[in-house]
C-alpha atoms as a PDB file:
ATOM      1  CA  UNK A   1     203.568-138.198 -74.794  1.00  0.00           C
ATOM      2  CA  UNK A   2     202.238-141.130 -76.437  1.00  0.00           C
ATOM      3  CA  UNK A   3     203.681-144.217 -78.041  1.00  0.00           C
ATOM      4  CA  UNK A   4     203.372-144.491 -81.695  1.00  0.00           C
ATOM      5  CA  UNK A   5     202.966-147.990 -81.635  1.00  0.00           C
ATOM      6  CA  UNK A   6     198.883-147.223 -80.710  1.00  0.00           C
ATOM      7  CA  UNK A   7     198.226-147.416 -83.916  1.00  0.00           C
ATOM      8  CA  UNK A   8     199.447-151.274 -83.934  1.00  0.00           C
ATOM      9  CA  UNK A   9     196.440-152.103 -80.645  1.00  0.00           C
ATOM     10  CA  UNK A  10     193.184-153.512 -80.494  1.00  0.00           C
ATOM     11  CA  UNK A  11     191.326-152.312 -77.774  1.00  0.00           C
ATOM     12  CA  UNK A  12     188.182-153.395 -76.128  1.00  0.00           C
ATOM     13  CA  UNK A  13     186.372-151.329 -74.147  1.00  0.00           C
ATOM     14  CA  UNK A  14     183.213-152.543 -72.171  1.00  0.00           C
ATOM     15  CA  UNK A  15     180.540-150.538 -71.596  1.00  0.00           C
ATOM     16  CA  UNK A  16     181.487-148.321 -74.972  1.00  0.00           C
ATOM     17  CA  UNK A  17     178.318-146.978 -75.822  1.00  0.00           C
ATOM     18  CA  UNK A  18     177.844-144.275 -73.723  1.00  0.00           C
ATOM     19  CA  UNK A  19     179.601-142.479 -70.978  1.00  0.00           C
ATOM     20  CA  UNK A  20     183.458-142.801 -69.714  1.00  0.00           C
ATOM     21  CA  UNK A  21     183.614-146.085 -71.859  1.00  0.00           C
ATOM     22  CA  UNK A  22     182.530-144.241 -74.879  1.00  0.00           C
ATOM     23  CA  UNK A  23     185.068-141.248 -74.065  1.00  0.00           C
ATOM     24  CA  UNK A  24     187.841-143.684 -73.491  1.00  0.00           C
ATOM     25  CA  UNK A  25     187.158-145.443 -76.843  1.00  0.00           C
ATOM     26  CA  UNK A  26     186.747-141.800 -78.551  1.00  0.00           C
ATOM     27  CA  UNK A  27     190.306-141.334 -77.290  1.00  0.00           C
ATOM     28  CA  UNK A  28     191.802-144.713 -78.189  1.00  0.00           C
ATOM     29  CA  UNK A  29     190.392-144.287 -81.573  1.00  0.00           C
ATOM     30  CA  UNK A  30     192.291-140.309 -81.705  1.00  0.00           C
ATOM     31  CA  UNK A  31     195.502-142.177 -81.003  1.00  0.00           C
ATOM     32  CA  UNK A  32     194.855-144.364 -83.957  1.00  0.00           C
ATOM     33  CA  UNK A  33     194.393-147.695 -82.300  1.00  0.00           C
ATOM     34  CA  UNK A  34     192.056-150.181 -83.275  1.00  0.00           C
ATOM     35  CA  UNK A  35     188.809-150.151 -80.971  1.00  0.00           C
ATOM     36  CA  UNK A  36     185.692-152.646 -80.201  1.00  0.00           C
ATOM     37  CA  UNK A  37     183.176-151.090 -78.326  1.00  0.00           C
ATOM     38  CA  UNK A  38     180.210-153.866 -76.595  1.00  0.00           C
ATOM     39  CA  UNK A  39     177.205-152.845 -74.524  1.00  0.00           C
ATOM     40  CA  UNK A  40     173.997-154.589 -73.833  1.00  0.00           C
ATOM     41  CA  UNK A  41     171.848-151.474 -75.514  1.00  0.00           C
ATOM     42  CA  UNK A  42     171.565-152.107 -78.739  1.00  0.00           C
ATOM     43  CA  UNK A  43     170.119-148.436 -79.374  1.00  0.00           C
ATOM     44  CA  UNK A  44     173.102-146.897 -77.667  1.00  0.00           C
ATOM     45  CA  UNK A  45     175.931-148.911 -79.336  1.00  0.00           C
ATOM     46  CA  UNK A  46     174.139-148.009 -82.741  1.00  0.00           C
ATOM     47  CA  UNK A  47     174.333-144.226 -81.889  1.00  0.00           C
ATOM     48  CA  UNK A  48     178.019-144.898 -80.747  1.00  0.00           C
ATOM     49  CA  UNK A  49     179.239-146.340 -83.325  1.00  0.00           C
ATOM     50  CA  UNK A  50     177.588-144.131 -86.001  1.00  0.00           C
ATOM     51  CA  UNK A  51     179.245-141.216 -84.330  1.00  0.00           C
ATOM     52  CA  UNK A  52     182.478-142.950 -83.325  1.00  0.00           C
ATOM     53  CA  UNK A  53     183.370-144.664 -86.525  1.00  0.00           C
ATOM     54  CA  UNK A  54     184.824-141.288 -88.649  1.00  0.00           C
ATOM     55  CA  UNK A  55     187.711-141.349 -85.891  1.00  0.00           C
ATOM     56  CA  UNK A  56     189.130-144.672 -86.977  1.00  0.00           C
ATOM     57  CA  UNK A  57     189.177-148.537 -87.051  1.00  0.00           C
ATOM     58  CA  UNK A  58     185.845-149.311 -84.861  1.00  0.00           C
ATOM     59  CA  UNK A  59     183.680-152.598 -84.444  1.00  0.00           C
ATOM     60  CA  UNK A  60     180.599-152.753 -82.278  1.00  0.00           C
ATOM     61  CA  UNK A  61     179.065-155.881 -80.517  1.00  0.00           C
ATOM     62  CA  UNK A  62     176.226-156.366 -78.477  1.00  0.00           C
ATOM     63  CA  UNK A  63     176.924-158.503 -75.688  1.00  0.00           C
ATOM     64  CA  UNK A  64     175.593-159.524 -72.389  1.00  0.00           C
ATOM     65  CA  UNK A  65     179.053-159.914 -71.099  1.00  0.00           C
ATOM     66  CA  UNK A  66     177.902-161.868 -67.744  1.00  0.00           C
ATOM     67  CA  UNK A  67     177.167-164.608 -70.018  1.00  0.00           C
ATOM     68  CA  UNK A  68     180.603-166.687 -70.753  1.00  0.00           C
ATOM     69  CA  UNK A  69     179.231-167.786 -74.202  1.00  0.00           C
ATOM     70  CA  UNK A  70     178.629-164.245 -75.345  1.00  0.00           C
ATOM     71  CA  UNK A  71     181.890-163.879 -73.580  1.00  0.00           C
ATOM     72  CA  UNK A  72     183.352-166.180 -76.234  1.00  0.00           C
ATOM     73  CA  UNK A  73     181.623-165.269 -78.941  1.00  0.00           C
ATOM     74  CA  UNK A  74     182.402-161.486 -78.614  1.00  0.00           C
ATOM     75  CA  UNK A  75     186.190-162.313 -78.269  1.00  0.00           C
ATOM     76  CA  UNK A  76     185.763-165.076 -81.173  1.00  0.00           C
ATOM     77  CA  UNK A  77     185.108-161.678 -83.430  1.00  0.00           C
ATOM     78  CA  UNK A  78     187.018-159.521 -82.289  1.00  0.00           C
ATOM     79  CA  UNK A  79     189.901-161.797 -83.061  1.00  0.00           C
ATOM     80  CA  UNK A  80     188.477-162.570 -86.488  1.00  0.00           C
ATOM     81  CA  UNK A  81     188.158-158.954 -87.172  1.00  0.00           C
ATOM     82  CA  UNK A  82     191.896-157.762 -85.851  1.00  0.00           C
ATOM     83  CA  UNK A  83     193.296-161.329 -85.116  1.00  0.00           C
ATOM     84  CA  UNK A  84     194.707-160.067 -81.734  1.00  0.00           C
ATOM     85  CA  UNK A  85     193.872-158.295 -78.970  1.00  0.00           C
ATOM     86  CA  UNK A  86     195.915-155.953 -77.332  1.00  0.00           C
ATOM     87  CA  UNK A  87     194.197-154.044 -74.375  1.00  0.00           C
ATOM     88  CA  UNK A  88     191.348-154.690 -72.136  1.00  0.00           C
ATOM     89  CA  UNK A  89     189.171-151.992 -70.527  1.00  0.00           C
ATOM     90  CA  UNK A  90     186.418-153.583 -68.138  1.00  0.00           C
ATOM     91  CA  UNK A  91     184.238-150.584 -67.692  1.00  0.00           C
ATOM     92  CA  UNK A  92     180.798-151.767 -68.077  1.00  0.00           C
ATOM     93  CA  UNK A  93     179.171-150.956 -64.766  1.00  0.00           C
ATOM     94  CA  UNK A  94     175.847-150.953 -62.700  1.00  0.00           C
ATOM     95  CA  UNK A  95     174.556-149.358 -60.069  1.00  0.00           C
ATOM     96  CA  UNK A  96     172.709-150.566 -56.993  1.00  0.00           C
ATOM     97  CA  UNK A  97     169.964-149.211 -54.938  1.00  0.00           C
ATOM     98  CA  UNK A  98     172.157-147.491 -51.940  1.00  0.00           C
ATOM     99  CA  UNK A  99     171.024-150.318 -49.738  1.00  0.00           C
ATOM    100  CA  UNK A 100     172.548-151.824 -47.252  1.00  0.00           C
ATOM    101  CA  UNK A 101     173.076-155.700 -46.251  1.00  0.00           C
ATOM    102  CA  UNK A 102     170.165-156.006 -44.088  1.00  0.00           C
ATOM    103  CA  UNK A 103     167.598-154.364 -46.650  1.00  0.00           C
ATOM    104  CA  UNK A 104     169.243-155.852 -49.788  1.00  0.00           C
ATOM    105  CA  UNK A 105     167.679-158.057 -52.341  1.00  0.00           C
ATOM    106  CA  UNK A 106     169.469-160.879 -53.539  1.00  0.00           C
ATOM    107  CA  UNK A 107     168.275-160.992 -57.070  1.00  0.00           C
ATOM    108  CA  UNK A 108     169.836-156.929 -56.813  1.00  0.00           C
ATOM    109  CA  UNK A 109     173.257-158.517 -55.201  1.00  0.00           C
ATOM    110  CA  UNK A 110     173.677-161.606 -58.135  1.00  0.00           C
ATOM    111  CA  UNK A 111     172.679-158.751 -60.871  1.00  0.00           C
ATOM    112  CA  UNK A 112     175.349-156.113 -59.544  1.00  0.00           C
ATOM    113  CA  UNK A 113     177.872-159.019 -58.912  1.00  0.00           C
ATOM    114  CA  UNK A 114     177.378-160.016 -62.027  1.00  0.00           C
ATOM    115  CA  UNK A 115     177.603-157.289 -64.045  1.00  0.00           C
ATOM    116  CA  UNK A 116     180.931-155.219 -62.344  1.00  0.00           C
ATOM    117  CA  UNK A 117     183.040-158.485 -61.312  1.00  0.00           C
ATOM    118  CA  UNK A 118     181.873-161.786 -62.928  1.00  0.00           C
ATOM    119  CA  UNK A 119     182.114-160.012 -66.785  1.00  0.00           C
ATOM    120  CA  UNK A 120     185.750-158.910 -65.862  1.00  0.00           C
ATOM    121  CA  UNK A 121     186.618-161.973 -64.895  1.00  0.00           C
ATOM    122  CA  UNK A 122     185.192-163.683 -67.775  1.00  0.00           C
ATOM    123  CA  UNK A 123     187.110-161.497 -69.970  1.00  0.00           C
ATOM    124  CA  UNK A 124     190.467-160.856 -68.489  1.00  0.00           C
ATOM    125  CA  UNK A 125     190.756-164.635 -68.347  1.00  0.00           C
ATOM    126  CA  UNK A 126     190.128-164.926 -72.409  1.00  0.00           C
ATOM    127  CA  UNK A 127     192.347-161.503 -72.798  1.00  0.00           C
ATOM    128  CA  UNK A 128     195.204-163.246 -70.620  1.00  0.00           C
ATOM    129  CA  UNK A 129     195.062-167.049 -72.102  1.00  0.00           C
ATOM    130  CA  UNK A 130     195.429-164.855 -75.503  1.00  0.00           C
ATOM    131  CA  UNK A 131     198.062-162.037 -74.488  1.00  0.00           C
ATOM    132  CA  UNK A 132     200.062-165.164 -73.020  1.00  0.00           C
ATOM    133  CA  UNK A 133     200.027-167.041 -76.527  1.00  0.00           C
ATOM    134  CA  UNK A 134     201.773-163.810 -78.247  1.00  0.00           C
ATOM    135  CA  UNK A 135     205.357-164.621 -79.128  1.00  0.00           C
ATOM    136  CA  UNK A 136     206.178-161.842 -77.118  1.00  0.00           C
ATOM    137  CA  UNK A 137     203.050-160.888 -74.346  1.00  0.00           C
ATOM    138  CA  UNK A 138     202.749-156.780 -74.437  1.00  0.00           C
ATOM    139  CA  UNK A 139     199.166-156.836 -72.901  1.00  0.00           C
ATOM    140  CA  UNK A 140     197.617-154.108 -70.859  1.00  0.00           C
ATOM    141  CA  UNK A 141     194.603-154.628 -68.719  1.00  0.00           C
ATOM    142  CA  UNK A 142     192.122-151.526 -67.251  1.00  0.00           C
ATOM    143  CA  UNK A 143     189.624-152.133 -64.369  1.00  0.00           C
ATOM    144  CA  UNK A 144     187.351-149.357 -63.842  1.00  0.00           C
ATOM    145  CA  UNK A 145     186.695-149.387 -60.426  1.00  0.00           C
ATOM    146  CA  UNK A 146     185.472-145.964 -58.316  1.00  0.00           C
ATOM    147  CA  UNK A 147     185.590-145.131 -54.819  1.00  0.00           C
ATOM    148  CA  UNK A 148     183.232-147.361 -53.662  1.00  0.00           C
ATOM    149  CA  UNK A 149     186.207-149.853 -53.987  1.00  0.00           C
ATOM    150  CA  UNK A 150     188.186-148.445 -51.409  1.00  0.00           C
ATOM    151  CA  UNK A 151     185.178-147.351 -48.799  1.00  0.00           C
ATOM    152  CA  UNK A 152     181.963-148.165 -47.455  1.00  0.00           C
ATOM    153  CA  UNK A 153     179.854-144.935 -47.508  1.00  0.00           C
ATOM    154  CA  UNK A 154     179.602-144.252 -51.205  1.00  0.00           C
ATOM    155  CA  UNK A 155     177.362-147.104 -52.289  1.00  0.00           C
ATOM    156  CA  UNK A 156     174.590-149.725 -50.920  1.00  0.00           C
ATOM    157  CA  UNK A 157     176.404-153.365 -50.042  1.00  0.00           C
ATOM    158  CA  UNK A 158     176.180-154.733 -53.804  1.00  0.00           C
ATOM    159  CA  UNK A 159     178.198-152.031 -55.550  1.00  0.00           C
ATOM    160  CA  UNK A 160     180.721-151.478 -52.399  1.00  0.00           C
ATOM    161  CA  UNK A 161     181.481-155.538 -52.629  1.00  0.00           C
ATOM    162  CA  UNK A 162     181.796-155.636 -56.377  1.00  0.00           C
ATOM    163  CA  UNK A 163     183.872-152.928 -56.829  1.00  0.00           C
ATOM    164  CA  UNK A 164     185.845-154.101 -53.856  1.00  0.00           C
ATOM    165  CA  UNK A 165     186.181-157.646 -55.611  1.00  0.00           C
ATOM    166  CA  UNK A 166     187.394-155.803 -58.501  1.00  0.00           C
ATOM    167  CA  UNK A 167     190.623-154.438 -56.689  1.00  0.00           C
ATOM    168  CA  UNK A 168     191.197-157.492 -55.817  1.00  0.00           C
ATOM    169  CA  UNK A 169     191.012-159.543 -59.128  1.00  0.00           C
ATOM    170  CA  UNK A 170     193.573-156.091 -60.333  1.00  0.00           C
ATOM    171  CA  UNK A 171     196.119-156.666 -57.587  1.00  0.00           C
ATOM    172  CA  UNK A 172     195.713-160.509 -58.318  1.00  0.00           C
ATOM    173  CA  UNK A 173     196.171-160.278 -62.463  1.00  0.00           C
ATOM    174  CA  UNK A 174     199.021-157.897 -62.114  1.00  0.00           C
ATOM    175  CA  UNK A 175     200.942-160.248 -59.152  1.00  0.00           C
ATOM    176  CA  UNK A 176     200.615-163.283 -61.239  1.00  0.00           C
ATOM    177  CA  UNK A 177     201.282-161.961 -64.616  1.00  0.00           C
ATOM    178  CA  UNK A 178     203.122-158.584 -64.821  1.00  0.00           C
ATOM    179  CA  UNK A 179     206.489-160.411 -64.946  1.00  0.00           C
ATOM    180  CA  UNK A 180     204.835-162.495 -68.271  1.00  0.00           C
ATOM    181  CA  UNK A 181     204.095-159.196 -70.340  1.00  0.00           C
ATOM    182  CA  UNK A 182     200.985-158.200 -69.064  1.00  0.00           C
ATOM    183  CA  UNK A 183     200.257-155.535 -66.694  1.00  0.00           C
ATOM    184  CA  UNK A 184     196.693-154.517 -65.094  1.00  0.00           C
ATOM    185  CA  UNK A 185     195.957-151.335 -63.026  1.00  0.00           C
ATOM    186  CA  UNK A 186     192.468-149.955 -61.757  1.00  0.00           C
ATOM    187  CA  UNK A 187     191.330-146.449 -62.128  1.00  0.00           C
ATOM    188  CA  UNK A 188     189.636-145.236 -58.891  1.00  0.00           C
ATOM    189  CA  UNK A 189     186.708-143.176 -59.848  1.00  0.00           C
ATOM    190  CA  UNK A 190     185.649-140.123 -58.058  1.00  0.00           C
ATOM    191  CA  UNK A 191     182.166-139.012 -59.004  1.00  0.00           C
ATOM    192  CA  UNK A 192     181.238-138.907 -62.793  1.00  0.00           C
ATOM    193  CA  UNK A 193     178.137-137.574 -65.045  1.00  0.00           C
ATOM    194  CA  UNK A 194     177.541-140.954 -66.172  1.00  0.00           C
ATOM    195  CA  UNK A 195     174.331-142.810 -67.062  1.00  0.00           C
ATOM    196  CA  UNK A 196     175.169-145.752 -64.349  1.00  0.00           C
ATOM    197  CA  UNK A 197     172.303-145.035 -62.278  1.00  0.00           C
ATOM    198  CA  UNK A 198     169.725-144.561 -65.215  1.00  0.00           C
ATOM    199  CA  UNK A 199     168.010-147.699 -64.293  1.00  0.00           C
ATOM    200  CA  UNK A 200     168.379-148.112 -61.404  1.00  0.00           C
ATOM    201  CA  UNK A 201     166.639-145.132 -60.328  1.00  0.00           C
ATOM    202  CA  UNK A 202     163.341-147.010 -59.525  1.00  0.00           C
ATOM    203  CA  UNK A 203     163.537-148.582 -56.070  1.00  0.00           C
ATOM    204  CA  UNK A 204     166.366-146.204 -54.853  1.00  0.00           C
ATOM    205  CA  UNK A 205     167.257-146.094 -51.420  1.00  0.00           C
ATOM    206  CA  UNK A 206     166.811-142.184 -50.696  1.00  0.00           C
ATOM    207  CA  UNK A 207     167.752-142.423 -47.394  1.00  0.00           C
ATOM    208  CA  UNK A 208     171.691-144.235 -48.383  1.00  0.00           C
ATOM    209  CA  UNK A 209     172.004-141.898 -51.359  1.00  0.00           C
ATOM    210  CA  UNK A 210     171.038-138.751 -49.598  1.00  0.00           C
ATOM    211  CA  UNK A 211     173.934-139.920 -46.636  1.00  0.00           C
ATOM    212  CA  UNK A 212     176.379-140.392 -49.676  1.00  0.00           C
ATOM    213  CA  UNK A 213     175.555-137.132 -51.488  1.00  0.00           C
ATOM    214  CA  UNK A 214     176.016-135.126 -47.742  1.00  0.00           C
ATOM    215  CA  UNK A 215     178.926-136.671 -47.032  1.00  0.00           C
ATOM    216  CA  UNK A 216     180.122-135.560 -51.044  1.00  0.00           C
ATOM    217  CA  UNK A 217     179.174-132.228 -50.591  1.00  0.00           C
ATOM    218  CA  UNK A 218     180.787-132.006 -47.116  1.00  0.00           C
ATOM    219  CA  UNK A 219     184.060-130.700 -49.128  1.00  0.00           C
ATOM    220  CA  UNK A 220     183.753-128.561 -52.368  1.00  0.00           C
ATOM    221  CA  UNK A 221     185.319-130.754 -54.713  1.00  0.00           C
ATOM    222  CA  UNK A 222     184.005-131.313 -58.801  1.00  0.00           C
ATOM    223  CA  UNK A 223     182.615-134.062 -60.494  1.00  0.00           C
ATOM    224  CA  UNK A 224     185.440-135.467 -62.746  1.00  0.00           C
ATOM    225  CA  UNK A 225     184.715-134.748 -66.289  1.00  0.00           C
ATOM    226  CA  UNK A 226     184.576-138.053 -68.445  1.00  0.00           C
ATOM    227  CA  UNK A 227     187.059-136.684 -71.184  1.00  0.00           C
ATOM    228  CA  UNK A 228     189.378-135.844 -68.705  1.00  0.00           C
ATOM    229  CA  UNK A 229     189.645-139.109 -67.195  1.00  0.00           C
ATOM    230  CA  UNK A 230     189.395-140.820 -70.437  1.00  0.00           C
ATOM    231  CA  UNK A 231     192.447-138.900 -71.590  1.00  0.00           C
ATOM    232  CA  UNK A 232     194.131-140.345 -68.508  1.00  0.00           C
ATOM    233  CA  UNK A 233     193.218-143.741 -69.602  1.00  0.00           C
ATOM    234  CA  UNK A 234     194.741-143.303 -72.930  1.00  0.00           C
ATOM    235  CA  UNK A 235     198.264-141.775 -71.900  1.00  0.00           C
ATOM    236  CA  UNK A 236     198.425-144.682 -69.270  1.00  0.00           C
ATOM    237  CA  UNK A 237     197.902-147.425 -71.826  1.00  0.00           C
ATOM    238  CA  UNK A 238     199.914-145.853 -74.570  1.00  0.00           C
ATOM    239  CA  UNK A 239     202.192-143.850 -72.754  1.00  0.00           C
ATOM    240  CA  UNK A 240     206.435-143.615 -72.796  1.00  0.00           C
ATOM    241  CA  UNK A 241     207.603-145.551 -69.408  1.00  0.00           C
ATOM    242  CA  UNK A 242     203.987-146.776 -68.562  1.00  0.00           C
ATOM    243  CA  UNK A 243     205.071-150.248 -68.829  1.00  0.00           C
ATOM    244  CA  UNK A 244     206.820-149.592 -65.363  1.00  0.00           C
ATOM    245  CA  UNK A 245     203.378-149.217 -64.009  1.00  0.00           C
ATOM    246  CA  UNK A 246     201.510-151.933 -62.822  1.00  0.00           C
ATOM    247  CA  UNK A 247     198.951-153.374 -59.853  1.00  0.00           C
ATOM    248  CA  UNK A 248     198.483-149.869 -59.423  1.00  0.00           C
ATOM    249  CA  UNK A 249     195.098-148.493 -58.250  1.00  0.00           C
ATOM    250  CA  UNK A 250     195.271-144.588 -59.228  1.00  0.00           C
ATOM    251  CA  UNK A 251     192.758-142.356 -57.644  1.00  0.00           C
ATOM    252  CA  UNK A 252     191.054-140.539 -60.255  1.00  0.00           C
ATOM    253  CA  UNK A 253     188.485-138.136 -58.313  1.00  0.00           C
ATOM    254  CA  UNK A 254     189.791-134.419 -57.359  1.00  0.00           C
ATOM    255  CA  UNK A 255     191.468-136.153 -54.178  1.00  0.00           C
ATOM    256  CA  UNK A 256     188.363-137.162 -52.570  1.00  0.00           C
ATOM    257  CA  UNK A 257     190.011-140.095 -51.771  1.00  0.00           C
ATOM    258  CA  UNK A 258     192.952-137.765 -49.733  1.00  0.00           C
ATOM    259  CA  UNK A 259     189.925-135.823 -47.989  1.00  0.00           C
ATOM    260  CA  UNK A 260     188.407-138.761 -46.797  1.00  0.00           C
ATOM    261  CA  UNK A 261     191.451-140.139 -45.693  1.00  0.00           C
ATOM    262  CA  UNK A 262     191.167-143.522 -48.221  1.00  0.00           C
ATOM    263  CA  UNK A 263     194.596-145.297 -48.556  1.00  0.00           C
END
């Protein structure tokens, strides 16, 4: 059962435009909260947001969130538009090539890093420094993180480190500042019908993603639909008693994670 006081968030959502960011702000938007969508496709956000914007309150920004100007500037309008922001989702996300350390590229690493741990920080430190000015700090914090964060097989060294990282920067935010009003959990992502990959599908490592895929396909066990999950996403931000929850990293995959034996 959801809280009625959705309809009194702002939401941002990275990584809106398309795919388990645009189903989570579809579903924030059902519950009648306030939504910002950003991506880096300018094409894509338009689509979005002509489609999304019937549902409710929406704004859409294009961003290069691994830039701490843009950084600024996208959280300088949302708080012009809404003058307060209320929860954070960093889902924005790429892919790497399946490689691992020894065949790696280094402008590949610094792009992946970039992209699925420096933009998260960057914004959770502006959503925090804001929550934390509230007269009373009611802030909620979402780290999309997948599998890869938790083992080494299902992903080449860049996206297995970031998404590692990105645990850690969870457990961090919620140890330091769940007592202060704002609590921040990670959603661990079994395998999704997502366009993460699309471009990175050029230079692919067959031989890493063929090992992941057999080692996937060892157990019969779905893809996880992206409505699903987003509706997960929604009842854990707006949810009765979900302010209890906190630092948690919830596996969201089928229990792959219980197959494979991933605490």
């Amino acid at each position: 059962m959801l809280d009625n006081n959705a309809n009194r968030k702002t939401c941002l959502v990275t990584g809106g435009a398309s795919g388990l960011g645009k189903a989570i702000a579809t579903k924030y938007l059902e519950a009648g909260a306030s939504v910002v969508i950003c991506d880096i496709n300018e094409e894509r956000l338009l689509q979005a947001f002509n489609e999304l914007a019937v549902k409710g309150t929406l704004k859409a920004v294009k961003a290069d969130i691994t830039s701490a100007e843009e950084a600024q500037n996208l959280f300088n309008e949302i708080i012009h538009a809404f003058g307060k922001l209320d929860v954070l989702v960093n889902n924005a996300g790429i892919m790497d090539h399946f490689d691992p350390v020894g065949d790696l590229d280094e402008g590949l690493w610094d792009k992946v890093m970039a992209v699925n741990l420096k933009a998260p920080y960057l914004l959770s430190k502006l959503a925090v420094q804001h929550m934390l000015s509230q007269e009373k700090p009611d802030g909620c914090i979402f780290n999309i993180v997948s599998v890869a964060g938790k083992a080494g097989w299902a992903a080449g060294a860049a996206y297995t480190a970031s998404k590692h990282g990105l645990l850690g920067l969870t457990k961090n935010t919620a140890s330091f500042y769940g007592s202060r009003g704002i609590r921040c959990n990670s959603l661990v992502m079994g395998g999704m019908e997502t366009n993460i990959a699309d471009s990175f599908k050029t230079g692919m490592n067959t031989e890493g993603y063929q090992k992941t895929n057999e080692l996937l396909k060892a157990v019969n066990i779905p893809l996880c639909d992206v409505d699903r999950a987003a509706e997960l996403c929604t009842s854990l931000t707006f949810g009765k008693g979900t302010s209890l929850v906190n630092g948690a990293c919830i596996p969201v995959d089928h229990g792959w994670s219980a197959v494979y034996g991933i605490s």
